[in-house]
N, C-alpha and C. Protein backbone atom coordinates (compact mmCIF):
# COMPACT_ATOMS: atom_id res chain seq x y z
N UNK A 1 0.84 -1.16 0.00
CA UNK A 1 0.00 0.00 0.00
C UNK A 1 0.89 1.23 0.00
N UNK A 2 0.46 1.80 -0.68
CA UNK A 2 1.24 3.38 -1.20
C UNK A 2 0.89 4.46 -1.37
N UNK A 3 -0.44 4.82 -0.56
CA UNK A 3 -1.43 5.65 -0.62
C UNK A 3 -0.06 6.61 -0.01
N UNK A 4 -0.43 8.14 -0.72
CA UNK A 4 0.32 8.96 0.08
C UNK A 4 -0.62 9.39 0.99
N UNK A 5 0.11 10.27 2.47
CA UNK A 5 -0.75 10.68 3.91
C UNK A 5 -1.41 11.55 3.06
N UNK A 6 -2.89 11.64 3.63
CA UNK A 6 -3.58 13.15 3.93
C UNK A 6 -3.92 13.23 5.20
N UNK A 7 -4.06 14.50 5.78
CA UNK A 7 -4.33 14.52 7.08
C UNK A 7 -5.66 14.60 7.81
N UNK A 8 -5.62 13.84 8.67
CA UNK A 8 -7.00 13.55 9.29
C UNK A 8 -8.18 13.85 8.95
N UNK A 9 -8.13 15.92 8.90
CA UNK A 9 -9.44 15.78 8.64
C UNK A 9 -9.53 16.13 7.51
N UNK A 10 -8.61 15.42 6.46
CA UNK A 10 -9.31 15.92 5.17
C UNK A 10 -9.74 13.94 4.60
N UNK A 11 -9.85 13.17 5.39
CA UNK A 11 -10.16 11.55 4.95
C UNK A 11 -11.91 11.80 4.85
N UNK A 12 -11.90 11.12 3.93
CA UNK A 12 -13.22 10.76 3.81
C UNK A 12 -14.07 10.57 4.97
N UNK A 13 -15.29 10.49 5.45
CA UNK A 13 -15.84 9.85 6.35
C UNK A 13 -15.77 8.25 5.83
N UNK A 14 -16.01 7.38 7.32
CA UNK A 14 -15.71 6.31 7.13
C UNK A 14 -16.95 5.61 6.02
N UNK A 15 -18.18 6.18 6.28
CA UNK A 15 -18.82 5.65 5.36
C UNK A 15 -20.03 6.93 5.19
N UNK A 16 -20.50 6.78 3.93
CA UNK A 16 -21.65 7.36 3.62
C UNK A 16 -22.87 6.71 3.24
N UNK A 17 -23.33 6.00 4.29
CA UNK A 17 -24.62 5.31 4.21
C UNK A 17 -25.43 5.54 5.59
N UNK A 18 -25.00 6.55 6.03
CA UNK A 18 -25.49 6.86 7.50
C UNK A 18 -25.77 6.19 8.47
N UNK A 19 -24.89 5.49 8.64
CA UNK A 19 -24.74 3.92 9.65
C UNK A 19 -23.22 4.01 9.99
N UNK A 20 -22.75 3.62 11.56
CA UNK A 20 -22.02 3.71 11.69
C UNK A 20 -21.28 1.87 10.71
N UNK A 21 -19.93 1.91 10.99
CA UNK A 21 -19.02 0.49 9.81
C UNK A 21 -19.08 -0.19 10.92
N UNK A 22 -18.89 -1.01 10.66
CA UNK A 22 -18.09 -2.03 11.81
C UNK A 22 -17.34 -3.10 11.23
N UNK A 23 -15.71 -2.84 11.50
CA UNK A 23 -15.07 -2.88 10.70
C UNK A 23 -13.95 -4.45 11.71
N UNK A 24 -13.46 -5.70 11.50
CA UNK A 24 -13.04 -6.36 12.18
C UNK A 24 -11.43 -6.01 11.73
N UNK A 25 -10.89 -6.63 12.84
CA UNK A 25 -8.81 -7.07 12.86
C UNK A 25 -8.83 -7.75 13.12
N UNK A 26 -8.13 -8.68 12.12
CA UNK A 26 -7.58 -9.89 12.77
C UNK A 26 -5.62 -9.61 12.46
N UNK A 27 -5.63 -10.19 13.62
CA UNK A 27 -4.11 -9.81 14.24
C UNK A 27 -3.14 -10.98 14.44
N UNK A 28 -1.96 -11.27 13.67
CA UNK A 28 -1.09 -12.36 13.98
C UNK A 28 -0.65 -12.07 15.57
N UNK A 29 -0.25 -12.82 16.44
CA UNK A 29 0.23 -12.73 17.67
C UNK A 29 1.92 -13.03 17.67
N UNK A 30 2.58 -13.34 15.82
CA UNK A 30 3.91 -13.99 15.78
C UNK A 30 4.57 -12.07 15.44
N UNK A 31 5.37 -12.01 16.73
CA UNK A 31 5.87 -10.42 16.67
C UNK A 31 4.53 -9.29 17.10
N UNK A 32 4.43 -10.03 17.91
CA UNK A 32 2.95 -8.91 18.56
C UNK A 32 2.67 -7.34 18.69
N UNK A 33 4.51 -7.22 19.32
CA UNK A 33 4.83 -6.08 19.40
C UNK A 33 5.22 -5.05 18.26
N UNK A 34 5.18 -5.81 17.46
CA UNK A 34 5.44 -4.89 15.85
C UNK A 34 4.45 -5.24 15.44
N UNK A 35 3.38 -5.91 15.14
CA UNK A 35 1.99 -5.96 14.68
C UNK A 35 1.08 -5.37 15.62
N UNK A 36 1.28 -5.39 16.71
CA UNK A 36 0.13 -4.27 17.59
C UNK A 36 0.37 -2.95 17.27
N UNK A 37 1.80 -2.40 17.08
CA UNK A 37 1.67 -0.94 16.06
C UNK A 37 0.72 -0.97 15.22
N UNK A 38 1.07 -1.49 14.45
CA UNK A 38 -0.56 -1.74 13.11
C UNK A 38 -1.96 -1.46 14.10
N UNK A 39 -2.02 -2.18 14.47
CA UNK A 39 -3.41 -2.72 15.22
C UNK A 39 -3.81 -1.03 15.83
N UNK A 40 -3.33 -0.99 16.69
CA UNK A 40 -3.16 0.54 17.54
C UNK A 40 -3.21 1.58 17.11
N UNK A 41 -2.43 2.04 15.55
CA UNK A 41 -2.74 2.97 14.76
C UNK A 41 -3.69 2.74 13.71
N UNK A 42 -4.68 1.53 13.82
CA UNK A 42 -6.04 1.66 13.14
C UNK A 42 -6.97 2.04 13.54
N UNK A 43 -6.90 1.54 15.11
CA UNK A 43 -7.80 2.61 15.80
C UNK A 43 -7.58 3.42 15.77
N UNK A 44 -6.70 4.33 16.52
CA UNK A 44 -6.59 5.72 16.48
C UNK A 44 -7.20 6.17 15.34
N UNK A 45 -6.62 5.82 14.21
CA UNK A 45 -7.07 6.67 12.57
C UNK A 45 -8.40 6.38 12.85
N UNK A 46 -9.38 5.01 12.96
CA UNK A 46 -10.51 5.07 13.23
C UNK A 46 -11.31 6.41 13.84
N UNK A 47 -10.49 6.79 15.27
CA UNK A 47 -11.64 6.94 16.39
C UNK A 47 -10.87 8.82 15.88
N UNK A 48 -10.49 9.03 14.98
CA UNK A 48 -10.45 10.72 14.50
C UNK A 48 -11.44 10.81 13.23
N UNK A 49 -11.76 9.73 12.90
CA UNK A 49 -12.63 9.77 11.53
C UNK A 49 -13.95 10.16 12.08
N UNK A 50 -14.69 11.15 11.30
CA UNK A 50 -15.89 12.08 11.67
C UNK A 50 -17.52 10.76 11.24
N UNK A 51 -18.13 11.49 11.90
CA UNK A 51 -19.08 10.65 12.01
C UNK A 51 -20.29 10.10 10.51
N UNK A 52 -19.96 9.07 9.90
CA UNK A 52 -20.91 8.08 11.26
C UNK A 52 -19.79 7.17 12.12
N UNK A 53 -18.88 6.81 11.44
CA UNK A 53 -17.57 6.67 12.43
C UNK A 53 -17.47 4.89 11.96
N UNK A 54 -17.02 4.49 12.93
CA UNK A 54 -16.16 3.03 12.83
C UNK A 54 -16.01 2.49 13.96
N UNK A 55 -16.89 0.86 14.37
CA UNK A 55 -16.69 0.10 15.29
C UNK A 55 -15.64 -0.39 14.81
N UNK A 56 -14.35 -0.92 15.56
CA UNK A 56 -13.51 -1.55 15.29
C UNK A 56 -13.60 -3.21 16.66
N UNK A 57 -13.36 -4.48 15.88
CA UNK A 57 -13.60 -5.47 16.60
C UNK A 57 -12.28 -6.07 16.80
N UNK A 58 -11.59 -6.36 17.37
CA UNK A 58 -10.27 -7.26 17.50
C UNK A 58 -9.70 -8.52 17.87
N UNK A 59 -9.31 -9.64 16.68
CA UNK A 59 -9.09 -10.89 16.63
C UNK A 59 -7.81 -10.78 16.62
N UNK A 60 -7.42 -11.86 17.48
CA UNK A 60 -5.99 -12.45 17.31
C UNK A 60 -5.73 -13.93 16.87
N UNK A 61 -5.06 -14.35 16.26
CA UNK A 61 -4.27 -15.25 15.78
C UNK A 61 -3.40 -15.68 15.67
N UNK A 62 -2.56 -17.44 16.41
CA UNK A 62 -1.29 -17.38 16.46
C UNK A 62 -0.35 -17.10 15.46
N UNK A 63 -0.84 -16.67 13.81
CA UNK A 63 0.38 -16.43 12.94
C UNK A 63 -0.15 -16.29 11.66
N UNK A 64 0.32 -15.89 10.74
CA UNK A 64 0.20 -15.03 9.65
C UNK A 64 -0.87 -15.81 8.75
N UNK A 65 -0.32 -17.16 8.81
CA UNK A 65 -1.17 -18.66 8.26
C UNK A 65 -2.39 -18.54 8.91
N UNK A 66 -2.57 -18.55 9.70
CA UNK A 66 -3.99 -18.50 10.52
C UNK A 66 -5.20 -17.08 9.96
N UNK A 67 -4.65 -16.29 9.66
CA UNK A 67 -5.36 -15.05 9.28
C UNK A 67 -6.56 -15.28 8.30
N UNK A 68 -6.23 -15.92 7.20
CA UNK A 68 -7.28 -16.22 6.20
C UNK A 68 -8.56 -16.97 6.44
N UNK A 69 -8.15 -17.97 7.26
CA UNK A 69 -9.70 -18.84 7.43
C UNK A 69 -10.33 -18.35 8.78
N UNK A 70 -9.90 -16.76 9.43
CA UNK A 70 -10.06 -16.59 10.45
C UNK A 70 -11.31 -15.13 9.90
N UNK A 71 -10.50 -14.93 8.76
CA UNK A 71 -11.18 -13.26 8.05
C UNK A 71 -12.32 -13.96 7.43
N UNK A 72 -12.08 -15.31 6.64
CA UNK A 72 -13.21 -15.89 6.19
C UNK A 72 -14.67 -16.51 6.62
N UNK A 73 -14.01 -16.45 8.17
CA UNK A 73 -15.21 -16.74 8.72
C UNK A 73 -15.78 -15.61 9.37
N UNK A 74 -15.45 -14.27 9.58
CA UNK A 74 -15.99 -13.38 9.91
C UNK A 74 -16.57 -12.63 8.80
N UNK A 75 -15.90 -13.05 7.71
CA UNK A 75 -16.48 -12.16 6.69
C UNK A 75 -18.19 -13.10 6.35
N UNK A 76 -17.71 -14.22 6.85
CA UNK A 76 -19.41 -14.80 6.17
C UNK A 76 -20.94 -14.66 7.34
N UNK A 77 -20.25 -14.03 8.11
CA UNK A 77 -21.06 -14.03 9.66
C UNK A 77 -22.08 -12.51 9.04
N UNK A 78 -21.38 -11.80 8.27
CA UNK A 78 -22.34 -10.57 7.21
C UNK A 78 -22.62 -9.53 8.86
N UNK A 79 -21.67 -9.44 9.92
CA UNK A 79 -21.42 -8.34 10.18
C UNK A 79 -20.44 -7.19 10.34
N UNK A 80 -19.63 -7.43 9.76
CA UNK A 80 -18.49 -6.82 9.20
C UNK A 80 -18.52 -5.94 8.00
N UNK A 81 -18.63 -4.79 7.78
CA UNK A 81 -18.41 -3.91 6.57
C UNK A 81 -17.22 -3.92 5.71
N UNK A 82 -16.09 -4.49 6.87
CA UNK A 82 -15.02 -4.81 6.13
C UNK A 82 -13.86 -5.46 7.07
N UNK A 83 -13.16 -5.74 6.56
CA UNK A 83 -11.58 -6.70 7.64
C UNK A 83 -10.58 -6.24 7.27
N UNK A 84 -9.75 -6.06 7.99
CA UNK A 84 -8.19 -5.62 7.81
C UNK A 84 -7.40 -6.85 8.43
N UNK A 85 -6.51 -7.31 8.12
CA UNK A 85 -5.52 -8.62 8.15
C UNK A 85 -4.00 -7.70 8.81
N UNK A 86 -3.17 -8.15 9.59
CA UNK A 86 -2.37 -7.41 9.93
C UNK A 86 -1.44 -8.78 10.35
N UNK A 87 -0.62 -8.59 9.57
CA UNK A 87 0.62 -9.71 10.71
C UNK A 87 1.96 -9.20 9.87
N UNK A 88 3.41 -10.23 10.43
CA UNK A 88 4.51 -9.72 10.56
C UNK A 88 5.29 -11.46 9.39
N UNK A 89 5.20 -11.55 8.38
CA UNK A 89 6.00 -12.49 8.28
C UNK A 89 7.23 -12.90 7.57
N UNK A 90 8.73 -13.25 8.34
CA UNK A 90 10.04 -12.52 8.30
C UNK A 90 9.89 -14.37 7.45
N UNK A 91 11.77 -13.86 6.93
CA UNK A 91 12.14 -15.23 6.45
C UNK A 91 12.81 -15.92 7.84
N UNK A 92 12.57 -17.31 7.53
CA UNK A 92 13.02 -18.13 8.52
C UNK A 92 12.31 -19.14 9.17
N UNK A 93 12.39 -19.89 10.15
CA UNK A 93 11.28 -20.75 10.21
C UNK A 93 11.30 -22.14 9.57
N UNK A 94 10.25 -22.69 9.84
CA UNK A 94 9.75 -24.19 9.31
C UNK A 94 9.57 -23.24 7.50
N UNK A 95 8.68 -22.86 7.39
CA UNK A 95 8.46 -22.09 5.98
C UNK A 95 9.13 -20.98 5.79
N UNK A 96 9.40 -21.29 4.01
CA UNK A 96 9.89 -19.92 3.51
C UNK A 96 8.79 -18.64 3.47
N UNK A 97 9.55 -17.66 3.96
CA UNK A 97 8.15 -17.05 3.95
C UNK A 97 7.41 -15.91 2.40
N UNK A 98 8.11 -16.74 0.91
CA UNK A 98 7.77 -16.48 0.16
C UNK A 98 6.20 -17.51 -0.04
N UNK A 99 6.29 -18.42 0.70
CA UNK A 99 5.21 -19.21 0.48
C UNK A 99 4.13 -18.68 1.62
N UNK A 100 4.65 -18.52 2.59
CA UNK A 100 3.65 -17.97 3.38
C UNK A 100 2.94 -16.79 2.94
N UNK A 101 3.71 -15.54 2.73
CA UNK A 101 3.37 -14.94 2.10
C UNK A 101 2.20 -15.09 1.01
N UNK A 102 2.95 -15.44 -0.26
CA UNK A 102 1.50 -15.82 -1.09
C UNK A 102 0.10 -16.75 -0.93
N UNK A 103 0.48 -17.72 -0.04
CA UNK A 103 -0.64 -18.29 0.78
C UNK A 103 -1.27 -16.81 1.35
N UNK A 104 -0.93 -16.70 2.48
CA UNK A 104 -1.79 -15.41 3.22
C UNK A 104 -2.55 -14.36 2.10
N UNK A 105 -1.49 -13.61 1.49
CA UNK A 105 -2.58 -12.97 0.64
C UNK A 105 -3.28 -13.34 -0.75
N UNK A 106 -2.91 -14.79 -0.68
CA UNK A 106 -3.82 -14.97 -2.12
C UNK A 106 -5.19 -15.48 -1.45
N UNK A 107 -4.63 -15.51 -0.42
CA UNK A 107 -5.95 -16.20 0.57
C UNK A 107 -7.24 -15.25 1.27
N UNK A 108 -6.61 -13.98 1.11
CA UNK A 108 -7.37 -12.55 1.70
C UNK A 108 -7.91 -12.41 0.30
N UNK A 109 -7.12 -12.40 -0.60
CA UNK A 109 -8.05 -12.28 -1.86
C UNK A 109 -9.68 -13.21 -2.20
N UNK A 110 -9.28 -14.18 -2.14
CA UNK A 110 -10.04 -14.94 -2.46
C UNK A 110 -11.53 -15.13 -1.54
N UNK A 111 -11.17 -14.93 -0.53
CA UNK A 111 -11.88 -14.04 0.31
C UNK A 111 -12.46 -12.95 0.33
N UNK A 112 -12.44 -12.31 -0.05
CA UNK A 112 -13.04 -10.59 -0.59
C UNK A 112 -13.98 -11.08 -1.70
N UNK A 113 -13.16 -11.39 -2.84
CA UNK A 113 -13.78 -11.97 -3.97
C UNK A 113 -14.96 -12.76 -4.11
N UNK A 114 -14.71 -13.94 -2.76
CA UNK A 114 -15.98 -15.03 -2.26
C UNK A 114 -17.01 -14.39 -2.06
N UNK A 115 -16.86 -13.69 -1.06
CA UNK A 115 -17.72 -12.86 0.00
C UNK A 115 -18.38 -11.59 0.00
N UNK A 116 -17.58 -11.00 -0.89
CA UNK A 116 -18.39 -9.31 -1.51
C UNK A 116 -18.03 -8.85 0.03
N UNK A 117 -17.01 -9.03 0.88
CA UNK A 117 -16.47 -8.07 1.88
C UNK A 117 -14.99 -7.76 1.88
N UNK A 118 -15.36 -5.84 1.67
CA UNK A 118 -13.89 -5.50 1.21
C UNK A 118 -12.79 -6.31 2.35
N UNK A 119 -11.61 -6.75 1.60
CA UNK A 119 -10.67 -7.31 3.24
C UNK A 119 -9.20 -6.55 2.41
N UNK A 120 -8.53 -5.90 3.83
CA UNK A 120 -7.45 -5.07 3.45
C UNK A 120 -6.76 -5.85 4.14
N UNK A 121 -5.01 -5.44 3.84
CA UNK A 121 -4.09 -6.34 4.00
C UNK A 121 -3.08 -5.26 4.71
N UNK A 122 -2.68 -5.59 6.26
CA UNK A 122 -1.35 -4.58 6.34
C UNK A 122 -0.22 -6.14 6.88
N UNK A 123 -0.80 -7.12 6.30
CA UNK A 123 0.14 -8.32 6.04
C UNK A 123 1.94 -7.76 5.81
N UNK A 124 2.87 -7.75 6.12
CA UNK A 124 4.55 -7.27 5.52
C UNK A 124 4.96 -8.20 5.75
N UNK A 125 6.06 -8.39 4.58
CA UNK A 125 6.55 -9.32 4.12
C UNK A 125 8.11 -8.69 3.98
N UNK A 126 8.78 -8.34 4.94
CA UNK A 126 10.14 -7.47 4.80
C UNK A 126 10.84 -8.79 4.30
N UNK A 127 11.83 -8.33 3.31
CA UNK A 127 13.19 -9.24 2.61
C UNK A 127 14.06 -9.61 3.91
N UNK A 128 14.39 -8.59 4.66
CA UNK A 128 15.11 -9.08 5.65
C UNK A 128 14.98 -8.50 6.95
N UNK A 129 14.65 -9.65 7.81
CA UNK A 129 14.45 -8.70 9.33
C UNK A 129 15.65 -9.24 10.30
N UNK A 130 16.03 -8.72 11.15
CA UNK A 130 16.85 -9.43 12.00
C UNK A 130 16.57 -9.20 13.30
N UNK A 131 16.08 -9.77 14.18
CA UNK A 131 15.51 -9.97 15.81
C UNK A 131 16.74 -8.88 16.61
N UNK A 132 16.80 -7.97 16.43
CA UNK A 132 17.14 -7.12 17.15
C UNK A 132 16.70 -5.13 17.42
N UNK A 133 17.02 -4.80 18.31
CA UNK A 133 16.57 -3.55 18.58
C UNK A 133 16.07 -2.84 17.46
N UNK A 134 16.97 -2.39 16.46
CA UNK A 134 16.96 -1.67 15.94
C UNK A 134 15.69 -1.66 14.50
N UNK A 135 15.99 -3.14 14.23
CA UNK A 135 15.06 -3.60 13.48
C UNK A 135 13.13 -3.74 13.82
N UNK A 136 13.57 -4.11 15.30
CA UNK A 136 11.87 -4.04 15.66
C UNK A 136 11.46 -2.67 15.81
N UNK A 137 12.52 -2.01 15.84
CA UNK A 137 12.08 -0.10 16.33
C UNK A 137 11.72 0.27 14.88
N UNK A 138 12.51 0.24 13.78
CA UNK A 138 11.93 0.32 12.95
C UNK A 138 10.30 -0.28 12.58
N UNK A 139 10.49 -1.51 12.75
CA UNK A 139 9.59 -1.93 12.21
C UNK A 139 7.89 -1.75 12.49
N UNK A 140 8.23 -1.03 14.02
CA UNK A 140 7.27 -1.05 15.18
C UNK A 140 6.97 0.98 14.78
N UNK A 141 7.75 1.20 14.18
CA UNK A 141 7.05 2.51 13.54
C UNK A 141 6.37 2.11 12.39
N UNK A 142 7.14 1.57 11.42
CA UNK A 142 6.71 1.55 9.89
C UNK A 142 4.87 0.93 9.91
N UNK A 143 5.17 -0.33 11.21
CA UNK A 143 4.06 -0.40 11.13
C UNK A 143 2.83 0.67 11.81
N UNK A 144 2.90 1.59 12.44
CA UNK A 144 2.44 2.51 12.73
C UNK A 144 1.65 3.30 11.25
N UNK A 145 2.66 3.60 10.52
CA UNK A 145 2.41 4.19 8.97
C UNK A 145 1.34 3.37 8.53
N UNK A 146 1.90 2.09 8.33
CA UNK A 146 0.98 1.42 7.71
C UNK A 146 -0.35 0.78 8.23
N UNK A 147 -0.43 0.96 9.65
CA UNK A 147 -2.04 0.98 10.26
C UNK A 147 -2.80 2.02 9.96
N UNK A 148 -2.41 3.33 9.91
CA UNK A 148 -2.86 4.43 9.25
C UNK A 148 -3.39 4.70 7.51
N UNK A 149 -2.48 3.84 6.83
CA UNK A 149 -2.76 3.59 5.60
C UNK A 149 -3.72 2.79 5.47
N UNK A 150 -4.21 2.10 5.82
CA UNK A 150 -4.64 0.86 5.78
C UNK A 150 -5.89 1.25 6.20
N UNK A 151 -6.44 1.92 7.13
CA UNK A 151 -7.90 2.48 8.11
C UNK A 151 -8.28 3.88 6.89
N UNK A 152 -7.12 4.51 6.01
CA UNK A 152 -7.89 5.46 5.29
C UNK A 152 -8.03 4.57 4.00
N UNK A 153 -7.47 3.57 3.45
CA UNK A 153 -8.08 2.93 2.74
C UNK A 153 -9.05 2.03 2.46
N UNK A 154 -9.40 1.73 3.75
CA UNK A 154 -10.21 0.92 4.46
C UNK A 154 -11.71 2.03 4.67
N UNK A 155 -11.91 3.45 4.72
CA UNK A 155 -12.59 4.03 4.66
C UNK A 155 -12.61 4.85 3.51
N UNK A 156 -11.87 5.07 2.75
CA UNK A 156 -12.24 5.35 1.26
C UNK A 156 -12.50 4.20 0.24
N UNK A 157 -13.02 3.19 0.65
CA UNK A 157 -13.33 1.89 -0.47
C UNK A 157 -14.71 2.02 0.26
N UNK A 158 -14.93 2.23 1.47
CA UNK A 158 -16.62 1.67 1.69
C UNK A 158 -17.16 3.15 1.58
N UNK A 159 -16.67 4.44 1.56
CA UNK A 159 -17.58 5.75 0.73
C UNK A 159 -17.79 5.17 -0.48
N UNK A 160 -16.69 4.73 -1.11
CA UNK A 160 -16.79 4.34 -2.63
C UNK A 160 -17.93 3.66 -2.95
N UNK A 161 -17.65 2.43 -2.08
CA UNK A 161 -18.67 1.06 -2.67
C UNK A 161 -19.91 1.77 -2.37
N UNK A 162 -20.32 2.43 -1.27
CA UNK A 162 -21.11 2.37 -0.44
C UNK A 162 -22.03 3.85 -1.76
N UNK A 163 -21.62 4.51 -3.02
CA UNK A 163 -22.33 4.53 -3.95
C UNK A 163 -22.24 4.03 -5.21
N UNK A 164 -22.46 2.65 -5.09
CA UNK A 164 -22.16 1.67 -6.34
C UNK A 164 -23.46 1.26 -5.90
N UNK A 165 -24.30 1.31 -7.02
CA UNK A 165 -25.63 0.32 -6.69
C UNK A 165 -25.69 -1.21 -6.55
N UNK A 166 -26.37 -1.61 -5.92
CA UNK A 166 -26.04 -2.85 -5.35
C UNK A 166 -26.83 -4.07 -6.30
């Protein structure tokens, strides 16, 4: 995602159907502390967005693999306006995480696609991470950015959809 910032109050409202969203996370728990940045700055961006506004619901999951059949079943429960997917997955491990990777988001896709519920991805897939300070500090901002990206794109797709006749 590459949306450039605009600032707060120039984002869309979260929706224009005069109903507040209610919008789910599901959250890997593998690097919690650099995926709860994400998580943390979706709310926030949420709870500055002008009214009718945005319930936000919060799932966790032990790991990046787990995310898809977790969004899929919330997405079919038809109370969700939309899902955001958020996890951390580095190389290393039992799996490469080029496979994980495309599993996870071909799997959010297919999902959206199934279901007619938008599902956003702040899924990262860094080339190289290394388990130390400097790297989680980074990473524990970037994901900050990208919880923010992710909640205004996440509310400029359901103004959108939300005048597409149905």
């Amino acid at each position: 995602m590459n949306q450039t910032s605009i600032p707060v109050s120039q984002e869309p409202q979260a929706a224009s159907r005069g109903k507040r969203c209610r919008v789910a996370v599901v959250a890997s728990r593998w690097h919690a502390e650099i995926v709860g940045s994400a998580t943390a700055a979706i709310r926030a961006s949420f709870e500055q967005m002008t009214d009718p506004g945005v319930d936000v619901d919060e799932f966790e999951v032990p790991g990046a693999f787990d995310i898809p059949l977790h969004v899929k079943r919330l997405a079919t429960l038809g109370r969700y306006d939309a899902i955001i997917a958020c996890g951390f997955i580095v190389n290393g491990g039992i799996y490469r995480h080029e496979f994980v990777s495309a599993a996870v988001i071909d799997g959010l896709m297919r999902v959206q696609l199934d279901t007619d519920t938008p599902v956003f991805s702040s899924v990262l897939t860094p080339r190289d991470f290394h388990d130390h300070e400097e790297h989680r500090r980074f990473f524990r901002e970037h994901f900050v950015v990208k919880g923010e990206e992710v909640a205004r794109a996440c509310a400029e797709t359901l103004a959108s959809l939300s005048q597409l006749p149905r």
